[in-house]
N, C-alpha and C. Protein backbone atom coordinates (compact mmCIF):
# COMPACT_ATOMS: atom_id res chain seq x y z
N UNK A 1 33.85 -34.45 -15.05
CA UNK A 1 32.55 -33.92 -15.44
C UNK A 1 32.42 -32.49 -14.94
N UNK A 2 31.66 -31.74 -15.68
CA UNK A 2 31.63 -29.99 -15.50
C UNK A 2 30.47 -30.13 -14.57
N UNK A 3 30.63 -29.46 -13.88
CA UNK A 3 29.45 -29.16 -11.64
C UNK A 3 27.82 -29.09 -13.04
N UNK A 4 28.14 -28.03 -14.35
CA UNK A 4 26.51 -28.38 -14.67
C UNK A 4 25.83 -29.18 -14.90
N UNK A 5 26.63 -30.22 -15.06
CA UNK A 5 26.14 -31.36 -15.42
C UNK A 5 25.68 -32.22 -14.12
N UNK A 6 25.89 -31.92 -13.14
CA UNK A 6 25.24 -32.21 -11.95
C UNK A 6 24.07 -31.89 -11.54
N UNK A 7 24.17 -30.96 -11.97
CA UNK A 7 23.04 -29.83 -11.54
C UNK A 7 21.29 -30.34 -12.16
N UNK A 8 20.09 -30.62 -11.59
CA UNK A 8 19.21 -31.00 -11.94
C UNK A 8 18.16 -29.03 -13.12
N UNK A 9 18.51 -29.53 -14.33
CA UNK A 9 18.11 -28.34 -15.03
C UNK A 9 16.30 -27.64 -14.85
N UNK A 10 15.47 -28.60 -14.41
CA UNK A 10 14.29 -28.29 -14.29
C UNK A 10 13.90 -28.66 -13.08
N UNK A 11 12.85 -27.93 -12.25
CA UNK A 11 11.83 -27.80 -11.55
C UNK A 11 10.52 -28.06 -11.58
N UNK A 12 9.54 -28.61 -10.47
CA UNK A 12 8.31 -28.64 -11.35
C UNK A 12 7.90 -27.17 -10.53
N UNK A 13 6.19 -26.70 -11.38
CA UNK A 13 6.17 -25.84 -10.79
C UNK A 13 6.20 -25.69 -9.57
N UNK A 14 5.00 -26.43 -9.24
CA UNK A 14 4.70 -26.51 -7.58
C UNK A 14 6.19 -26.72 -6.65
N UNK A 15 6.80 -27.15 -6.92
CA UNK A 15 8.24 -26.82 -6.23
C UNK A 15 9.54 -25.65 -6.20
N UNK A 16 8.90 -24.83 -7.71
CA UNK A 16 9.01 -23.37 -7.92
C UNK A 16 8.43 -22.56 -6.88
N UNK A 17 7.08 -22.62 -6.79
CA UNK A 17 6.45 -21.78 -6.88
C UNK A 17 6.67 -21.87 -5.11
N UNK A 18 6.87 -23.25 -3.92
CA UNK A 18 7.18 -23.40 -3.07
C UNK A 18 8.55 -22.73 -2.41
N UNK A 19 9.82 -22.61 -3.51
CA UNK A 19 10.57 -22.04 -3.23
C UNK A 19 10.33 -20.73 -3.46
N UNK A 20 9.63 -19.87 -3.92
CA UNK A 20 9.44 -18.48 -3.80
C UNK A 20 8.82 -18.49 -2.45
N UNK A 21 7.43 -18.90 -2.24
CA UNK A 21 6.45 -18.67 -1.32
C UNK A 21 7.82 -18.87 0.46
N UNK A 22 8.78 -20.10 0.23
CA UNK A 22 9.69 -19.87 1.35
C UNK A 22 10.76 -18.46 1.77
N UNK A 23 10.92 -18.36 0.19
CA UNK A 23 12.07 -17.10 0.77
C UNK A 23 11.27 -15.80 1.33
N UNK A 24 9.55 -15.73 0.69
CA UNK A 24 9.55 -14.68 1.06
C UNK A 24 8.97 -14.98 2.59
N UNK A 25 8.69 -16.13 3.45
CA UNK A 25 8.56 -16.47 4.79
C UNK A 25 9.56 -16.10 5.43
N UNK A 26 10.61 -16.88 4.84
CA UNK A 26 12.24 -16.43 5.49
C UNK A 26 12.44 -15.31 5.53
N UNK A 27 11.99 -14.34 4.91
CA UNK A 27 12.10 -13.09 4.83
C UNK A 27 11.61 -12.43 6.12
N UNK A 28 10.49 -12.46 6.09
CA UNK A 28 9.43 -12.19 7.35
C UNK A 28 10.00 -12.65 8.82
N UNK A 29 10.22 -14.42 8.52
CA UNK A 29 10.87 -14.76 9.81
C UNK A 29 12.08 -14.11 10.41
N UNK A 30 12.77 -13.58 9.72
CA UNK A 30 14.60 -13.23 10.10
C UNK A 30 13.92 -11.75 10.59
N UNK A 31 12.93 -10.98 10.07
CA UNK A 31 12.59 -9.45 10.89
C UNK A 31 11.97 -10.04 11.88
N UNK A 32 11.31 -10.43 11.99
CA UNK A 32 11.07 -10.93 13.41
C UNK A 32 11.42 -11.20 14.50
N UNK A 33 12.65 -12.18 14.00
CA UNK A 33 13.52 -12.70 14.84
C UNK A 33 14.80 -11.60 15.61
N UNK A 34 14.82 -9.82 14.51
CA UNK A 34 15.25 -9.08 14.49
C UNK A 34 14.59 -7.64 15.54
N UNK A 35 13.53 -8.57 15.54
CA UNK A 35 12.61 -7.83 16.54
C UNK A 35 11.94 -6.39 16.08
N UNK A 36 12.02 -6.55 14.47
CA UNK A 36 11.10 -5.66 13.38
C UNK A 36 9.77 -5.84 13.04
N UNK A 37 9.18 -5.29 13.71
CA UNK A 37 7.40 -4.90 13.52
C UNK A 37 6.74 -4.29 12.56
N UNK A 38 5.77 -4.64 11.77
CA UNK A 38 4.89 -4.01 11.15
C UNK A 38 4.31 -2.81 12.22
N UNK A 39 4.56 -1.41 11.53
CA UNK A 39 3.71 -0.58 12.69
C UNK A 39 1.86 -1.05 12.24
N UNK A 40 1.64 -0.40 13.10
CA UNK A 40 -0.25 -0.77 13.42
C UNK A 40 -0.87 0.39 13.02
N UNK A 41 -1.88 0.09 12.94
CA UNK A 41 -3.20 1.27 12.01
C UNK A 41 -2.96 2.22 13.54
N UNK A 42 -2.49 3.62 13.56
CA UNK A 42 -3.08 4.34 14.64
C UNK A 42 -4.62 4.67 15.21
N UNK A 43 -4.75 4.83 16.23
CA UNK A 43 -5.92 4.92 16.46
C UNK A 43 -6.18 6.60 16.74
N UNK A 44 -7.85 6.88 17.37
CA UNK A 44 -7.76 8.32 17.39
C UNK A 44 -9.22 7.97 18.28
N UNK A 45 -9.81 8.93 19.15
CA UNK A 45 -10.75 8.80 19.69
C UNK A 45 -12.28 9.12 18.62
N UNK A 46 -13.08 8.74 18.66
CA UNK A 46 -14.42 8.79 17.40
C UNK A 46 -15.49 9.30 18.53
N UNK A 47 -16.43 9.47 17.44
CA UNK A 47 -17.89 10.24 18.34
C UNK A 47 -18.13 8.68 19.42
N UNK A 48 -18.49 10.06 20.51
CA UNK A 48 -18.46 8.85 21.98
C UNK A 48 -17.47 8.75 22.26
N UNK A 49 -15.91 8.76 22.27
CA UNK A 49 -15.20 8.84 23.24
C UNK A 49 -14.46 7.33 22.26
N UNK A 50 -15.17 6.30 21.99
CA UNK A 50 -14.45 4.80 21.29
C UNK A 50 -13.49 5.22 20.32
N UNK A 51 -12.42 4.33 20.40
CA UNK A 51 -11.26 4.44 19.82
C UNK A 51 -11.38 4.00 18.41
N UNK A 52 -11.08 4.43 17.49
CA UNK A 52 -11.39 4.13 15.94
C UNK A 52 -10.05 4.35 15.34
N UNK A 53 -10.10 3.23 14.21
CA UNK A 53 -8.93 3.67 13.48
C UNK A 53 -8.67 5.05 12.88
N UNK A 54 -7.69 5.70 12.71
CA UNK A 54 -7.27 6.24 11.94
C UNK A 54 -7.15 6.34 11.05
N UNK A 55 -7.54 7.14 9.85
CA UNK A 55 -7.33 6.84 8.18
C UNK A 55 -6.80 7.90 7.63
N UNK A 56 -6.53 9.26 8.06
CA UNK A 56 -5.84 9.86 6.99
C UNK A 56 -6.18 11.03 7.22
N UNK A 57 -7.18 11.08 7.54
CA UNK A 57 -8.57 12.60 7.27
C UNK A 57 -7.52 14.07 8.54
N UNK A 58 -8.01 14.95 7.38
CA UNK A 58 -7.57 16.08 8.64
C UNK A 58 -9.03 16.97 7.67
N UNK A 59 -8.88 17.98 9.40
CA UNK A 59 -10.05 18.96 8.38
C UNK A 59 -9.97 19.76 7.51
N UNK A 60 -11.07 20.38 7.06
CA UNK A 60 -10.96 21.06 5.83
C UNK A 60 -10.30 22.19 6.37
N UNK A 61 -10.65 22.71 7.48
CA UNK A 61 -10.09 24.23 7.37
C UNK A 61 -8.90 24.32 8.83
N UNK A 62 -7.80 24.26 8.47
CA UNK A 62 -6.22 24.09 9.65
C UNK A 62 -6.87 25.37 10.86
N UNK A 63 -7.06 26.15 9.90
CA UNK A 63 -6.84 27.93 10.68
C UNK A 63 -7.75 27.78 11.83
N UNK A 64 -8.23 26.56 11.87
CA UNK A 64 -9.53 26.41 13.27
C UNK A 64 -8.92 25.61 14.11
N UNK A 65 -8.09 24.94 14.05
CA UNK A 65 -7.41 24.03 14.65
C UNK A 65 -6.23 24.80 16.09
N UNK A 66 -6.02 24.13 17.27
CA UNK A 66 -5.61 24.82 18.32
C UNK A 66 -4.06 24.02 18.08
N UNK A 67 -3.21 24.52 18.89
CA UNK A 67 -2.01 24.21 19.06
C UNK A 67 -1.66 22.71 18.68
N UNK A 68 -2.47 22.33 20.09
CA UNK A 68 -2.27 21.14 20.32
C UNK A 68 -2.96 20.09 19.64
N UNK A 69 -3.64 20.34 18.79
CA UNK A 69 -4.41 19.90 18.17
C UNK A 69 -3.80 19.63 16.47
N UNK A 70 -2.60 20.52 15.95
CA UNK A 70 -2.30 20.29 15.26
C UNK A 70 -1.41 19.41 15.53
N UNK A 71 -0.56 19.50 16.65
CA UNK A 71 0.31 18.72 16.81
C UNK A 71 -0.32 16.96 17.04
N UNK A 72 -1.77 16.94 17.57
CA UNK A 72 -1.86 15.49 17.40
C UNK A 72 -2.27 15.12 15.94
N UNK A 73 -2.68 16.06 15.04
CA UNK A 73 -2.61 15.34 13.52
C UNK A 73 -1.27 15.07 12.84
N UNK A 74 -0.41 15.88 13.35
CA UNK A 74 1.01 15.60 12.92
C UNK A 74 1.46 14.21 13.08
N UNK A 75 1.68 13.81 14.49
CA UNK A 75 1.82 12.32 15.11
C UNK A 75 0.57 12.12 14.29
N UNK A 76 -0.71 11.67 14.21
CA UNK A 76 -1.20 10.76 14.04
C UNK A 76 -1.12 10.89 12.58
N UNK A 77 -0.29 11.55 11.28
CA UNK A 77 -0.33 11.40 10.14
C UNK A 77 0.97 10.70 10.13
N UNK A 78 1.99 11.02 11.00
CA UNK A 78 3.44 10.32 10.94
C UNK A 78 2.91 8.97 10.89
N UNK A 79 2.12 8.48 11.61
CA UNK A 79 1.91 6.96 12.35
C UNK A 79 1.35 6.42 10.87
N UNK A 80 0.49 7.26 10.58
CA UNK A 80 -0.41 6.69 9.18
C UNK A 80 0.45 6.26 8.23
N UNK A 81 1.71 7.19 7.97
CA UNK A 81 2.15 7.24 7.18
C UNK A 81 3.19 5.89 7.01
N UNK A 82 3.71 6.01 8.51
CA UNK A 82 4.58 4.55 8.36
C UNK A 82 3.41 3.87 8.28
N UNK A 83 2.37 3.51 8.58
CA UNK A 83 1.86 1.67 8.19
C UNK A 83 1.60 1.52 6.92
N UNK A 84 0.80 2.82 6.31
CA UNK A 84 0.57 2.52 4.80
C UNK A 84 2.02 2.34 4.08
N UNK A 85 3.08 2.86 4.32
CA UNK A 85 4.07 2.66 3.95
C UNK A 85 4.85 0.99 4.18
N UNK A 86 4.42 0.38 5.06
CA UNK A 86 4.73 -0.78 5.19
C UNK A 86 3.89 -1.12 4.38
N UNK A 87 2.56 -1.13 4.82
CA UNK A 87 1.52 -1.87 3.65
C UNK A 87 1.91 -1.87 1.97
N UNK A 88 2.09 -0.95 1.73
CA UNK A 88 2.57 -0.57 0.16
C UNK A 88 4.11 -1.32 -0.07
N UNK A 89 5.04 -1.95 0.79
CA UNK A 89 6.41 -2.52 1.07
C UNK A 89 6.36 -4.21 1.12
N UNK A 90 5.08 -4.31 1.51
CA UNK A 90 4.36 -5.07 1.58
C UNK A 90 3.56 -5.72 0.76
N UNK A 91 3.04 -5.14 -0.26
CA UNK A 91 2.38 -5.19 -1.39
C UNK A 91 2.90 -5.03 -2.82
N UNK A 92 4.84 -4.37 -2.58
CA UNK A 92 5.26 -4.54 -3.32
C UNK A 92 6.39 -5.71 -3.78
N UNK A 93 6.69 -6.15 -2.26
CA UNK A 93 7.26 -7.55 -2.25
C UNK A 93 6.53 -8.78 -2.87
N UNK A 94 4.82 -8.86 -2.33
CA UNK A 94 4.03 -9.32 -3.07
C UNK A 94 3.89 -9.67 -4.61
N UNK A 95 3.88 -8.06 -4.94
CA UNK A 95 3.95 -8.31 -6.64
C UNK A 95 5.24 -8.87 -7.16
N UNK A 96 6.29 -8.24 -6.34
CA UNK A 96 7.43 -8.91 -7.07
C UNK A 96 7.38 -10.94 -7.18
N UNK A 97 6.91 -11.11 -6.10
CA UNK A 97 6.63 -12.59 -5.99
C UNK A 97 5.55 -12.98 -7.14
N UNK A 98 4.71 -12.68 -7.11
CA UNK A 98 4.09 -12.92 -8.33
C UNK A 98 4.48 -12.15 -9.56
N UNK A 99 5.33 -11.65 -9.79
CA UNK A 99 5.47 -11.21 -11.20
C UNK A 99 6.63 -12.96 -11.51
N UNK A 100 7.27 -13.20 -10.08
CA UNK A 100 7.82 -14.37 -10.37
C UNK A 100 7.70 -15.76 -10.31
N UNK A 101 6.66 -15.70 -9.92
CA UNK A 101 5.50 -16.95 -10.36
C UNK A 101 4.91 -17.07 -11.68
N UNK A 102 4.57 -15.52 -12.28
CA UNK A 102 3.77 -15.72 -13.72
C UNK A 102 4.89 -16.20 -14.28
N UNK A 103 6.49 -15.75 -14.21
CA UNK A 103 7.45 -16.44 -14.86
C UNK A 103 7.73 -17.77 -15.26
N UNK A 104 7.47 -17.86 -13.83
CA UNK A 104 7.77 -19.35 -13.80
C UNK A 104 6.77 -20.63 -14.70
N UNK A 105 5.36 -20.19 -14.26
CA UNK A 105 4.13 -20.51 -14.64
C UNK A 105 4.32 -20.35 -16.24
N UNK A 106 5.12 -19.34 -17.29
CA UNK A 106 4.77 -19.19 -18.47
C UNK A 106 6.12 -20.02 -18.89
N UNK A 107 6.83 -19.86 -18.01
CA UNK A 107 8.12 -21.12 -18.63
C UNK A 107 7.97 -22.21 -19.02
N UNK A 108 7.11 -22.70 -17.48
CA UNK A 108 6.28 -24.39 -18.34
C UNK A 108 5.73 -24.71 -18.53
N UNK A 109 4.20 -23.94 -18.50
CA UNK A 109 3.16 -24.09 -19.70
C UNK A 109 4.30 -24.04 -21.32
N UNK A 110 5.10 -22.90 -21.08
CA UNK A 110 5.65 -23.40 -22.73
C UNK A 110 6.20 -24.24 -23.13
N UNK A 111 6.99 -25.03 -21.68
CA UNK A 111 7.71 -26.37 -22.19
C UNK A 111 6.44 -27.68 -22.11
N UNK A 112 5.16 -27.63 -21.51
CA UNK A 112 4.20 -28.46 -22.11
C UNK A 112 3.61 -27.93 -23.35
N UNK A 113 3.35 -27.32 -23.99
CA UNK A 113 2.77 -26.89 -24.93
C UNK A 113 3.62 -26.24 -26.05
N UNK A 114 4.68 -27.04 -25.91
CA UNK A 114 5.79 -26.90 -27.19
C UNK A 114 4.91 -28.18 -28.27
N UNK A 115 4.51 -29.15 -28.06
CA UNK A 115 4.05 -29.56 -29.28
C UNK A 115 2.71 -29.82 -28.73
N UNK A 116 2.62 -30.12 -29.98
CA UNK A 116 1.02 -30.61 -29.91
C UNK A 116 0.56 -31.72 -30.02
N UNK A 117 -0.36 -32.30 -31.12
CA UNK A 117 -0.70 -33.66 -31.15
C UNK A 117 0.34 -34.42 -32.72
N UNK A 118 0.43 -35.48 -32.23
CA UNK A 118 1.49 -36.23 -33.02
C UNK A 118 2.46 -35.71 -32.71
N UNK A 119 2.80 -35.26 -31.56
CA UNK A 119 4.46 -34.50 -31.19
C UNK A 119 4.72 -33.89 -32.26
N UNK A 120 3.37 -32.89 -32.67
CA UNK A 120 4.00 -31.73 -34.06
C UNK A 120 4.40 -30.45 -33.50
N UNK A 121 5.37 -30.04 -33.42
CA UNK A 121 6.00 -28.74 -32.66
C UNK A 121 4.92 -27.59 -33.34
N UNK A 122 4.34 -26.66 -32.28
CA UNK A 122 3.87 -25.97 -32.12
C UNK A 122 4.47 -24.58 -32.88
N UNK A 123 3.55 -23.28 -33.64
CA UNK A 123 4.22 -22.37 -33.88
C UNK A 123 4.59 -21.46 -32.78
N UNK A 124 5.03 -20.52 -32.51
CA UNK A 124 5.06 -19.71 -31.74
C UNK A 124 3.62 -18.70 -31.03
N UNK A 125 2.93 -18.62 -32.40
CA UNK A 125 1.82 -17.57 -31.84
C UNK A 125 1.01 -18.76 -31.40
N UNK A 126 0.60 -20.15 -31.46
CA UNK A 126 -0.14 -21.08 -31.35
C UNK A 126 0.23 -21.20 -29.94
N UNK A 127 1.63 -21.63 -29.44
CA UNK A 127 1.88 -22.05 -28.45
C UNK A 127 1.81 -20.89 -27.16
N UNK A 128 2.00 -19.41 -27.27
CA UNK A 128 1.15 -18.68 -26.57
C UNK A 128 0.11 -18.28 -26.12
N UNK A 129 -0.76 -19.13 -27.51
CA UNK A 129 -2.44 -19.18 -27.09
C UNK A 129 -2.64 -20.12 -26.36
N UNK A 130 -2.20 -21.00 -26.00
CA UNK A 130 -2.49 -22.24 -25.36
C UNK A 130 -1.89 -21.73 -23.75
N UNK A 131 -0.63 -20.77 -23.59
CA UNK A 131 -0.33 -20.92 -22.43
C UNK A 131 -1.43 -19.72 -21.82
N UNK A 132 -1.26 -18.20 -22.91
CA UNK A 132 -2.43 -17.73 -22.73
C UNK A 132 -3.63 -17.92 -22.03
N UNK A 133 -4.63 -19.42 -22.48
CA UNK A 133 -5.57 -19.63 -22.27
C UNK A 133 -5.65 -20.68 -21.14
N UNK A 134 -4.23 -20.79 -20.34
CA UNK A 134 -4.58 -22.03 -19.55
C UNK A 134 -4.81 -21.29 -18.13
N UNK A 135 -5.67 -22.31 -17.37
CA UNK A 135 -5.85 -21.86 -16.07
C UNK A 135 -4.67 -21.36 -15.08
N UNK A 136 -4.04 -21.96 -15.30
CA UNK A 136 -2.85 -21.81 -13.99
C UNK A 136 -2.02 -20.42 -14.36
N UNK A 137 -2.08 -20.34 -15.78
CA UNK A 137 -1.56 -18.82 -15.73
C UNK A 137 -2.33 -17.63 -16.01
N UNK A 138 -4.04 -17.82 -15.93
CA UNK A 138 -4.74 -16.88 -16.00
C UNK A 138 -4.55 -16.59 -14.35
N UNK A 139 -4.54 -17.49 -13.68
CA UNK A 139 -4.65 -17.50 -11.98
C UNK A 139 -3.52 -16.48 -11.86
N UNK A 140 -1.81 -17.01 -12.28
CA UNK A 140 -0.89 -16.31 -12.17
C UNK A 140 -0.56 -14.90 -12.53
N UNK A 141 -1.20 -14.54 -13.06
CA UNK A 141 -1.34 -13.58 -14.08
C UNK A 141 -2.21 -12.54 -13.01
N UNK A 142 -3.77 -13.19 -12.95
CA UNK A 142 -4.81 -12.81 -11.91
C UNK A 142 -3.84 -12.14 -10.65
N UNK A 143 -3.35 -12.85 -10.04
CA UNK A 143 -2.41 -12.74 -8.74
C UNK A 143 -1.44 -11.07 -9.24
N UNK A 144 -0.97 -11.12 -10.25
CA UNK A 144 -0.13 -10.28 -10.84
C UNK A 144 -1.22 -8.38 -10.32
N UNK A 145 -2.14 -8.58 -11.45
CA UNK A 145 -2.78 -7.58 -11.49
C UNK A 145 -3.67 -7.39 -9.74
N UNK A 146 -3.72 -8.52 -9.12
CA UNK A 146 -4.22 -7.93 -7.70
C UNK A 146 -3.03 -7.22 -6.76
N UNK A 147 -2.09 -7.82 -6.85
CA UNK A 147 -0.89 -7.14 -6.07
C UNK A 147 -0.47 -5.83 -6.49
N UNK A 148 -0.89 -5.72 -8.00
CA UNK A 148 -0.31 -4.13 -8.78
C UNK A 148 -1.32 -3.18 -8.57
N UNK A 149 -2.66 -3.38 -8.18
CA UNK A 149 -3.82 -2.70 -8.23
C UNK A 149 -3.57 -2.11 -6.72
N UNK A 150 -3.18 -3.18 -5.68
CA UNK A 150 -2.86 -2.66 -4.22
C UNK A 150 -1.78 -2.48 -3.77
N UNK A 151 -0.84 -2.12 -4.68
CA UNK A 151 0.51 -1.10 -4.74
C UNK A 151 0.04 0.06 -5.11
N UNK A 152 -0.63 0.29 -6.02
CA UNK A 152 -1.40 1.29 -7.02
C UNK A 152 -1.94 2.66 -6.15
N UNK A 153 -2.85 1.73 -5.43
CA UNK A 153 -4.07 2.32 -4.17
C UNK A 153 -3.35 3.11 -2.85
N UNK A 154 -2.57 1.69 -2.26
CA UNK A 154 -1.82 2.33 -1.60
C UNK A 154 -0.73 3.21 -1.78
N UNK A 155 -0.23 3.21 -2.78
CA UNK A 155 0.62 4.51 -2.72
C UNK A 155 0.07 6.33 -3.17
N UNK A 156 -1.24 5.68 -3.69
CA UNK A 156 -2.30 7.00 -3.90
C UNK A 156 -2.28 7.41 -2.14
N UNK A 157 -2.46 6.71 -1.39
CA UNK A 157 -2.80 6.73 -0.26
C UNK A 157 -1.79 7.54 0.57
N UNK A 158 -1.04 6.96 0.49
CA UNK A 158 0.63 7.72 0.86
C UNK A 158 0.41 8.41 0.71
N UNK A 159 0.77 8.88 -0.68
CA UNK A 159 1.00 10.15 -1.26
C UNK A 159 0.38 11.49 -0.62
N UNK A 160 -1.34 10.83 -0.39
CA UNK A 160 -1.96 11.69 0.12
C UNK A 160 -1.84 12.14 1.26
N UNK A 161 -1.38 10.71 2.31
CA UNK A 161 -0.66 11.17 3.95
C UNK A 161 0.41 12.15 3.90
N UNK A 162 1.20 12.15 2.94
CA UNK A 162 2.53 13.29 2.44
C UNK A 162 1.98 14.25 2.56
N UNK A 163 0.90 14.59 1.40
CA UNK A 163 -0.22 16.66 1.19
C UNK A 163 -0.57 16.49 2.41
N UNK A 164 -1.14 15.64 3.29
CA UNK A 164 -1.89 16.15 4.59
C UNK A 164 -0.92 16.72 5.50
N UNK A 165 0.51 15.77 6.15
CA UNK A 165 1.26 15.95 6.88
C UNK A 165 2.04 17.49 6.40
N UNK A 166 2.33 17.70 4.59
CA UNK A 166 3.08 19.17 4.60
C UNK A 166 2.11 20.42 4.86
N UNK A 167 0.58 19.74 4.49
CA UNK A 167 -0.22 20.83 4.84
C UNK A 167 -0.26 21.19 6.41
N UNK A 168 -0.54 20.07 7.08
CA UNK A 168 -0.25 20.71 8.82
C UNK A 168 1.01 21.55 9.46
N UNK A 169 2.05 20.68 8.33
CA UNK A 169 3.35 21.47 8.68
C UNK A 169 3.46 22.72 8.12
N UNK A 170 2.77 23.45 7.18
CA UNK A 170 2.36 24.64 6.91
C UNK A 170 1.82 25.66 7.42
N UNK A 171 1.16 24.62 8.42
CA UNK A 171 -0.01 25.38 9.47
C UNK A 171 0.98 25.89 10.71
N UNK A 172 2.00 25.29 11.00
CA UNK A 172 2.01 24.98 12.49
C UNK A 172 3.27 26.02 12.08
N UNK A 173 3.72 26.25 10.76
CA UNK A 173 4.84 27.33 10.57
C UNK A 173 4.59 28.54 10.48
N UNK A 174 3.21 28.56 9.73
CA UNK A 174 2.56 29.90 9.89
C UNK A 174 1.95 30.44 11.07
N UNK A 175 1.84 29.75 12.14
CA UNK A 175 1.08 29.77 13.34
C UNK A 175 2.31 30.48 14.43
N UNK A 176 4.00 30.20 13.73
CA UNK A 176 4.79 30.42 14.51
C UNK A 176 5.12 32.13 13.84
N UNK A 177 4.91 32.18 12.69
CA UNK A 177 5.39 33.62 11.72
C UNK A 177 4.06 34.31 12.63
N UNK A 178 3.25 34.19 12.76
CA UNK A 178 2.18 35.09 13.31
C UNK A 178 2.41 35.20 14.91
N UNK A 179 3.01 34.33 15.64
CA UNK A 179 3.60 34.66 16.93
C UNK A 179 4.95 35.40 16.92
N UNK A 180 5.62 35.08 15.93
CA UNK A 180 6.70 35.81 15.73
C UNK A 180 6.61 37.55 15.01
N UNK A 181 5.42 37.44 14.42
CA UNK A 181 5.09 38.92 14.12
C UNK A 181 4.17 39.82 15.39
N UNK A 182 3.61 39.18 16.31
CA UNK A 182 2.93 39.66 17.06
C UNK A 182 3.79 40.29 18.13
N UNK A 183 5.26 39.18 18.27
CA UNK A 183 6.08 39.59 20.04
C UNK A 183 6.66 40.83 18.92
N UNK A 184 7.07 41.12 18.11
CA UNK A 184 7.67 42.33 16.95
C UNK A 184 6.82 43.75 17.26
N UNK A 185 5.50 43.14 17.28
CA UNK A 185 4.83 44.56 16.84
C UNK A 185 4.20 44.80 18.16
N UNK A 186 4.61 44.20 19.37
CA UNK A 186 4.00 43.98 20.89
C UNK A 186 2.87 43.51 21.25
N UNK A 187 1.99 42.67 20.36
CA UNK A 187 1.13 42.73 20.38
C UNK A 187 0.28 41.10 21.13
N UNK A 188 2.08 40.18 21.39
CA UNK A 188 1.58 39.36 22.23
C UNK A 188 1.32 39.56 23.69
């Protein structure tokens, strides 16, 4: 006998959808066990002295900003930058998991809804309306577009930690051309 013929050809979902939801645990568990951390929201001191998260913000105008002061938006945009970057790594493992759930989910809604009543085989556009319209893959589906919406966001987000961090690094180069033109003309 040929090994496929051993082989059990179908799944139900819920035992699909169990073996995704494990690998991507296993996934998680083995960094762990690797002693790989999600970095953490940085923090920054807020009015009053209390520690507040961090989100992104630098000010409007660099040229007011002191030495040292650029240098803590630098670190604290690096820091930003790795978590949203996990978050978004995070959110894209996500979708991939549910883009492979809706799979799964539209595989066998179509193998129930291959016929219909009197076991009359279904047409094609008929039998998409039915998987179309069923709960478990509006859910799946649902799941789809929430994970893509917060890949979406967060990488707007990024992106934007990127303009902030080259804008400081702009600052802190021009800050050195103007010390470097000043010891030139004696004027440090």
């Amino acid at each position: 006998a040929r090994e496929e013929n051993n082989m059990t050809p179908e799944i139900s979902l819920e035992e699909g959808q169990a073996l995704y939801k494990a690998a991507m645990n296993k996934a998680y568990h083995d960094l762990a066990q690797k002693g790989v951390q999600s970095p953490n929201c940085p923090m920054t001191t807020g009015p009053g002295g209390a520690w507040v998260p961090y989100r992104g913000e630098i000010p409007p105008d660099l040229t007011q900003l002191k030495d040292d002061q650029l240098g803590t938006y630098m670190g604290l945009l690096t820091e930003w930058g790795s978590y949203i970057g996990y978050q978004m790594a995070e959110a894209d493992v996500n979708l991939d998991n549910a883009k492979a759930n809706l799979k799964l989910v539209d595989a066998k809604l179509g193998i129930v809804y291959q016929k219909g009543e009197e076991d009359k085989k279904r047409t094609i556009p008929e039998k998409e309306a039915m998987v179309n319209a069923d709960r478990r893959y509006i859910e799946a589906q649902s799941e789809v577009l929430y994970w893509q919406t917060m890949y979406t966001l967060l990488r707007t987000i990024y992106n934007n930690a990127e303009s902030s961090y080259a804008a400081i690094s702009r600052r802190v180069t021009q800050r050195g051309q103007e010390v470097d033109r000043m010891n030139r003309t004696g004027q440090a």
